[in-house]
Protein backbone atom coordinates (compact mmCIF):
# COMPACT_ATOMS: atom_id res chain seq x y z
CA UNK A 1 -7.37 21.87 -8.37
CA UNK A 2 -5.29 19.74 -10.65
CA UNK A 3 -4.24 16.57 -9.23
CA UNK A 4 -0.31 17.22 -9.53
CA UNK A 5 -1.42 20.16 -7.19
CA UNK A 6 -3.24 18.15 -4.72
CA UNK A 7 -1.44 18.35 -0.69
CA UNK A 8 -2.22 14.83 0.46
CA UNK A 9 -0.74 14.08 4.39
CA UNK A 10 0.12 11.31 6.76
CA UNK A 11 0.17 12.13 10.63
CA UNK A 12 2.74 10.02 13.10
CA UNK A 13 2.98 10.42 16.70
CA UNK A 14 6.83 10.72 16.41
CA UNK A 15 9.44 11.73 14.08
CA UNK A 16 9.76 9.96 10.91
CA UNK A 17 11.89 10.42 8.00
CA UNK A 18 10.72 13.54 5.69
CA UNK A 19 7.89 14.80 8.43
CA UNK A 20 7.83 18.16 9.86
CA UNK A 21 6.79 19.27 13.73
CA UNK A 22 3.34 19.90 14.01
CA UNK A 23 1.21 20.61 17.26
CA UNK A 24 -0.36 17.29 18.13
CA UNK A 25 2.96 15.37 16.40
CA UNK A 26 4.76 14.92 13.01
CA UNK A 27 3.42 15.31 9.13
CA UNK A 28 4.40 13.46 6.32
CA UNK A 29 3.06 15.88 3.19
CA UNK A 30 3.41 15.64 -0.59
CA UNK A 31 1.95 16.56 -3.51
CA UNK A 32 0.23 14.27 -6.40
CA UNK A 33 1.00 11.14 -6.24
CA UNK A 34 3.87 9.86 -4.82
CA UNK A 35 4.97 5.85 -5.51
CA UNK A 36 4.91 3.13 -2.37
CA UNK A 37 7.63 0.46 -3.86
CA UNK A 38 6.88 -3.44 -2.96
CA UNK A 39 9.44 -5.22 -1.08
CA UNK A 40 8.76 -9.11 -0.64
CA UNK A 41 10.58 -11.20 1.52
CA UNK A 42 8.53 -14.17 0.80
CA UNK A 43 9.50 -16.84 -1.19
CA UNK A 44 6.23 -17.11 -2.95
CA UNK A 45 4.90 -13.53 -3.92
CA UNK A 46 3.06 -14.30 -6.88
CA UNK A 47 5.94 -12.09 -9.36
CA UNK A 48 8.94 -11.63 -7.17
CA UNK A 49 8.90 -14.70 -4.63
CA UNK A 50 12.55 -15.35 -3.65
CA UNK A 51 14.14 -12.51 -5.06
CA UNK A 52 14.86 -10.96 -1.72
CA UNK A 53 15.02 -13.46 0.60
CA UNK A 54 18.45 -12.42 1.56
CA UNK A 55 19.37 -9.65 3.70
CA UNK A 56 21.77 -7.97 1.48
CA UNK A 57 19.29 -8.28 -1.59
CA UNK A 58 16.12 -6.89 0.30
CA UNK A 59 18.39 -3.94 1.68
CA UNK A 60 20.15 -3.01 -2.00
CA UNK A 61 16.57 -3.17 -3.76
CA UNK A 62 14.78 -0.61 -0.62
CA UNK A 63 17.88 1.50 -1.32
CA UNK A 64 17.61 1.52 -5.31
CA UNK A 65 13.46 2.29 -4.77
CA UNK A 66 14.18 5.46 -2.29
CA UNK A 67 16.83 6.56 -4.81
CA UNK A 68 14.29 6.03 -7.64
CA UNK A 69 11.82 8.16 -5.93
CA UNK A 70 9.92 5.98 -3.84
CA UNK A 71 8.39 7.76 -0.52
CA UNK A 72 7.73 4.47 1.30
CA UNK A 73 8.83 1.02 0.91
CA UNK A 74 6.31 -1.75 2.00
CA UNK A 75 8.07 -4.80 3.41
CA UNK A 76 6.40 -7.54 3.46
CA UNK A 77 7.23 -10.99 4.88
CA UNK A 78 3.80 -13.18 4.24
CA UNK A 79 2.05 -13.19 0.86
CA UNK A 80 -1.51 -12.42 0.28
CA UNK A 81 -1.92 -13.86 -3.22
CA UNK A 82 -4.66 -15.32 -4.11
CA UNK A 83 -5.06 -19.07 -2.72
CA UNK A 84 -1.43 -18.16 -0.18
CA UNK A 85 -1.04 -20.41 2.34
CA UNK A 86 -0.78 -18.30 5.75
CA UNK A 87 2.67 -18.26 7.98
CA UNK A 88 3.30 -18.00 11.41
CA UNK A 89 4.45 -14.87 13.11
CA UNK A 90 7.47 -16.14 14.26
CA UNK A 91 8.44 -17.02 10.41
CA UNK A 92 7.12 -13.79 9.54
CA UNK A 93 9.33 -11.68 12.18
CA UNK A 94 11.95 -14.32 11.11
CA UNK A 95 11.73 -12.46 7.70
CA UNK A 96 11.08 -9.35 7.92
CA UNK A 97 13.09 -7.79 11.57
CA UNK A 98 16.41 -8.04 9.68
CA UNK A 99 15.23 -6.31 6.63
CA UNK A 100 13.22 -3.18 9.32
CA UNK A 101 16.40 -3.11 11.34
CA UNK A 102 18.75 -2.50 8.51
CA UNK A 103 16.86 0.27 7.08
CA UNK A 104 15.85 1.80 9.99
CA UNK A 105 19.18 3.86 9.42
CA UNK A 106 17.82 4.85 5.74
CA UNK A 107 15.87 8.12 4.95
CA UNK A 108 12.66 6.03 3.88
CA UNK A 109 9.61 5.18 5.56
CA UNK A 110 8.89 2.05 6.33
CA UNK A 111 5.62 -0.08 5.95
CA UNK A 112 4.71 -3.28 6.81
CA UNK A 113 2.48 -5.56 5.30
CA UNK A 114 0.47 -7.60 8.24
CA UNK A 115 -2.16 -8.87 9.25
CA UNK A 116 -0.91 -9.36 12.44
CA UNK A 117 -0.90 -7.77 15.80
CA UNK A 118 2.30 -9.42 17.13
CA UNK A 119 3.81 -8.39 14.00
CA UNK A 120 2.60 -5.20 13.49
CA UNK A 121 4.07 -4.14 17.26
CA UNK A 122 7.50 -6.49 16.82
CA UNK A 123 8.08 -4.30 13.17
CA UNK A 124 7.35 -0.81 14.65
CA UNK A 125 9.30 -1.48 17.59
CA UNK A 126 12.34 -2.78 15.04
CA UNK A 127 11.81 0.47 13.39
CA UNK A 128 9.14 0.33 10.64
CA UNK A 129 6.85 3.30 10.78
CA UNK A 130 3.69 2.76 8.84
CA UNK A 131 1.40 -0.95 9.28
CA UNK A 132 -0.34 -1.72 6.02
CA UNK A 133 -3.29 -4.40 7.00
CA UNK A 134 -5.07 -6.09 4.34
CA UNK A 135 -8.08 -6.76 6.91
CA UNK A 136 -8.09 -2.83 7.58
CA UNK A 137 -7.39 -3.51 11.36
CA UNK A 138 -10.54 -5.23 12.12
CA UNK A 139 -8.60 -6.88 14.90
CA UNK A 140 -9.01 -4.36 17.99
CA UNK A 141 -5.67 -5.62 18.74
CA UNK A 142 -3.96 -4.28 15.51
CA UNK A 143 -6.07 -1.18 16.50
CA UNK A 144 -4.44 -0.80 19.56
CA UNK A 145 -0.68 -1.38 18.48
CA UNK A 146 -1.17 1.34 15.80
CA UNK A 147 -2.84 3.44 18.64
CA UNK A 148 0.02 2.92 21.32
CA UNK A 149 2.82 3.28 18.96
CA UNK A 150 1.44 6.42 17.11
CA UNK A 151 1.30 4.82 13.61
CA UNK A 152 -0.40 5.71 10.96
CA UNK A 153 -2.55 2.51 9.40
CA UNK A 154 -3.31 1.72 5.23
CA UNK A 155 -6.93 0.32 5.32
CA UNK A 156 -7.63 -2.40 2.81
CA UNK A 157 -11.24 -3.80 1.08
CA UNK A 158 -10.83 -7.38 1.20
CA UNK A 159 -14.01 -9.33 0.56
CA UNK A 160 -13.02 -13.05 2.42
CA UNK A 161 -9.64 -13.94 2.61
CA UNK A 162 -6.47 -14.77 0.51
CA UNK A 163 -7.26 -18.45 0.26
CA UNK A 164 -10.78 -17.95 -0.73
CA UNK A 165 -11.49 -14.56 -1.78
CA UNK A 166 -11.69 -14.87 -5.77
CA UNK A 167 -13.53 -18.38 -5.65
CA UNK A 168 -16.81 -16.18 -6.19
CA UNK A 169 -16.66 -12.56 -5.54
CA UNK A 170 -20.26 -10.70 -5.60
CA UNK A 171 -21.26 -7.29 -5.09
CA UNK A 172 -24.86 -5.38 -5.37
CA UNK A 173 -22.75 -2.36 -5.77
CA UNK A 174 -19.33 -2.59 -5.63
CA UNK A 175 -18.29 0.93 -5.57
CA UNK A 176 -20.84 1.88 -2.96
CA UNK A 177 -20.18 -1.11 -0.69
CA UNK A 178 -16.25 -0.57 -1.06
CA UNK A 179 -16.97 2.97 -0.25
CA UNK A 180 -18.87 2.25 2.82
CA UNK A 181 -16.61 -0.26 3.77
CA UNK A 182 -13.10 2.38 3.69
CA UNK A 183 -15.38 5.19 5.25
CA UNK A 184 -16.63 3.19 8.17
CA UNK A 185 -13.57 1.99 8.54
CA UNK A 186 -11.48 5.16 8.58
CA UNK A 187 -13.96 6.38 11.39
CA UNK A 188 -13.63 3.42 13.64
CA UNK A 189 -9.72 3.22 13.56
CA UNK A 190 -9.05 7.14 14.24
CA UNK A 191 -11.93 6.78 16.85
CA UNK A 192 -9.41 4.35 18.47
CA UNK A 193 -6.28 6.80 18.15
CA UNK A 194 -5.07 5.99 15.47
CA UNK A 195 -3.18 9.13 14.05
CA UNK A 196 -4.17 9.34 10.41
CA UNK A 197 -5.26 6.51 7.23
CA UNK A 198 -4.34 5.30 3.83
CA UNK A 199 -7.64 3.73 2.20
CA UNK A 200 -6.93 1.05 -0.76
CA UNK A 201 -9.85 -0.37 -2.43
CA UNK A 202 -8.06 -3.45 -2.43
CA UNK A 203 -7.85 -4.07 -6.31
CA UNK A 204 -7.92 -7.89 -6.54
CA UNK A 205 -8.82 -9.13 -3.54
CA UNK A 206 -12.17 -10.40 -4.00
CA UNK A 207 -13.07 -8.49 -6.77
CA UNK A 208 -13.59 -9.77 -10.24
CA UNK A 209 -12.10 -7.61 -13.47
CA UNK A 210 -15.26 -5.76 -13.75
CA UNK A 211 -14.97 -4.78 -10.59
CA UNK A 212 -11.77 -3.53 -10.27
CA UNK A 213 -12.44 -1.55 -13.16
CA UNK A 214 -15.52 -0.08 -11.64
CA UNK A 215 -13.36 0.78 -8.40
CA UNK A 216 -10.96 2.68 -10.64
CA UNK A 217 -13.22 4.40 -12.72
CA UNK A 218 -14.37 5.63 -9.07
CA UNK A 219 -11.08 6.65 -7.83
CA UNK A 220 -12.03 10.28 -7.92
CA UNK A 221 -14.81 9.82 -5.71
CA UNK A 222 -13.28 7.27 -3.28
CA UNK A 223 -10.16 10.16 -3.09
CA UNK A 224 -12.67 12.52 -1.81
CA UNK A 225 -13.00 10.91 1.46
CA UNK A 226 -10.71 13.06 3.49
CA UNK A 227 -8.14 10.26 3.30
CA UNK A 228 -5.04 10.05 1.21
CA UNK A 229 -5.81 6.72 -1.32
CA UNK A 230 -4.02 4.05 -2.40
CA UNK A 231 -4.50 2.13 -5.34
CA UNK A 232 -2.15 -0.89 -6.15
CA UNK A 233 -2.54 -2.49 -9.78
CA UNK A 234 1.05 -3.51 -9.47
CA UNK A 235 1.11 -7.09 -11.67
CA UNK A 236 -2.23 -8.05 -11.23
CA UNK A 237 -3.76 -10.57 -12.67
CA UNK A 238 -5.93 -7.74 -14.25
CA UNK A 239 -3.58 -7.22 -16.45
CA UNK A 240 -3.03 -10.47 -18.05
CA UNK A 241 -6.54 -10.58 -18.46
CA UNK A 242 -6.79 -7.45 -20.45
CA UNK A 243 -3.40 -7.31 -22.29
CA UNK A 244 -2.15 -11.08 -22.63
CA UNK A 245 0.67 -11.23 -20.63
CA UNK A 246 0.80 -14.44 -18.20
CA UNK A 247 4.04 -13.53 -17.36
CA UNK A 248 3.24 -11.35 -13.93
CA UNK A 249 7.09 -10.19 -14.37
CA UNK A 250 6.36 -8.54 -17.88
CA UNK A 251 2.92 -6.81 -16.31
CA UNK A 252 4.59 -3.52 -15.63
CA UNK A 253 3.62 -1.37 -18.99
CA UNK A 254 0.06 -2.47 -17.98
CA UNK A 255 0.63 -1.76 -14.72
CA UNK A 256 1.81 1.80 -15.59
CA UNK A 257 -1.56 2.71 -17.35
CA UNK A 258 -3.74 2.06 -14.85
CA UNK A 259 -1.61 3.53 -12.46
CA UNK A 260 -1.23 7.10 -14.13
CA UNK A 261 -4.87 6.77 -14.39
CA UNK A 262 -5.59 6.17 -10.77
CA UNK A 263 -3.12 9.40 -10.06
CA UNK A 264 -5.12 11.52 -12.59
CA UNK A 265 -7.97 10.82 -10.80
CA UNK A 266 -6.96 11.47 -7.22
CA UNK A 267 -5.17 9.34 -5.74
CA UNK A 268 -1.82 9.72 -3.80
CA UNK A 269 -0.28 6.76 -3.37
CA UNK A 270 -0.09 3.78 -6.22
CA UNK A 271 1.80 0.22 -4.62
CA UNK A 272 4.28 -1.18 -7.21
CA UNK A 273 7.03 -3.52 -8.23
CA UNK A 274 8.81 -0.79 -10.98
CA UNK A 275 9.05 2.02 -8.73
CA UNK A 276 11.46 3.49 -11.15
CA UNK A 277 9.58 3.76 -14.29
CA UNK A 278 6.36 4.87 -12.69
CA UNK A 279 8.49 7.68 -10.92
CA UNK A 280 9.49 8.89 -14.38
CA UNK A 281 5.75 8.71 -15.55
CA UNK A 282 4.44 10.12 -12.89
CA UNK A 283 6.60 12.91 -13.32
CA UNK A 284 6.14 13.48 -16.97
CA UNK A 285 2.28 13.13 -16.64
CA UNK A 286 2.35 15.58 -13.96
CA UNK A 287 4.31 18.23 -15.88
CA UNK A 288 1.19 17.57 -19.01
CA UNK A 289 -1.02 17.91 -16.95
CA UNK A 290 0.03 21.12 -15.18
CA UNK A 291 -0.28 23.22 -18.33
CA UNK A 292 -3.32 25.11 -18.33
């Protein structure tokens, strides 16, 4: 089957926007690959830090990304660039409740980008619908939010931590470990009841440009894990490396590429800043790639 073809799902254990009934609770389906658009409400993301800060800015940029096409926006109130200084939860909630609140009322899903519990449950209480964990929810107590509330989870590779994790990033085999990694994963946080999983092979985090190239190249295989995948490129200093552009604002043609790659290859979801132009690409690469 052709990847614009391909059904990929998300399960919740209640209504969210776009899902349909189902027997044991509510799908979320689509075809190809649809577009997750970033929303930071950090004042030090690595391209964007600042920009939505405000209320009213965060809330008119989630609005323009659902009318460009975007099937989730990921809100995200703590950065995880590399060498980011963690924040509390209470400066996190401090950022972020205002921003789940006021779209709770918009037909988007919501995800949030955490790594905490107290976080996790304040945000899907506040409305959010989808926790995206960068440590995969190795903390039984993220586990058991996701469980209780009926969320579905997006399961990062992250070897280390933000602070540390491209000091010295080493692999045997890094497809095969990351591989392991998602699938083990996947099996411990549904064993917990969680309802369904994203896997990302966390592009960046702890992974040198040969790697992340490697786990690209792979994204057919690590799509055939019986888990929608999520690849996010988005800016990355990957980019820069390979094109010349130290500007992570001016990233986004780069961006693109490997983006319609990682969709030709499988996977459903791709993270990004431009959620307009990789809509449009999307689109038109799907329609090429149809024919046949």
């Amino acid at each position: 089957m052709r990847w614009p073809e391909q059904v990929h799902s998300l399960v919740f254990r209640f209504p969210a926007p776009g899902s349909t009934r189902i027997p044991d609770g509510w799908k979320v389906e689509w075809r190809g690959c649809a577009v997750l658009g970033i929303l930071n409400v950090t004042p030090d993301s690595f391209s964007d830090g600042g920009r939505h800060s405000q209320l009213g800015a965060a809330v008119a940029a989630a609005r323009a990304m659902r009318d460009a096409g975007a099937l989730m926006i990921d809100v995200g109130g703590e950065s995880t660039r590399p060498g980011a200084v963690p924040v509390t939860a209470a400066q996190e909630l401090d950022r972020i409740l205002p921003v789940i609140r006021a779209l709770a009322e918009e037909e988007v899903l919501i995800s949030v980008d955490t790594m905490k519990a107290e976080v996790a449950d304040a945000a899907l209480r506040a409305g959010a619908h989808l926790i995206n964990d960068v440590t995969a929810l190795r903390d039984p107590a993220m586990r058991q939010v996701c469980a209780d509330a009926g969320a579905p989870a997006a399961l990062m590779h992250m070897q280390g931590e933000p602070r540390t994790m491209q000091r010295h990033p080493t692999y045997t085999d890094v497809v095969a470990e990351v591989r392991a990694f998602l699938q083990g994963r996947a099996a411990e946080v549904l064993a917990a009841g969680v309802p369904s999983v994203l896997l990302d092979p966390g592009l960046g985090f702890g992974k040198t440009l040969e790697h992340n190239l490697s786990l690209l190249r792979a994204t057919a295989d690590l799509s055939s894990l019986g888990h929608p995948l999520l690849v996010g490129a988005s800016r990355k200093r990957m980019v820069d490396t390979l094109a010349g552009v130290p500007d992570a604002a001016q990233r986004d043609p780069g961006s693109l590429a490997l983006h319609l790659y990682a969709a030709q290859q499988g996977a459903a979801l791709v993270r990004v800043h431009a959620v307009a132009e990789h809509t449009q690409a999307i689109r038109v690469q799907a329609a090429i790639d149809r024919v046949g």
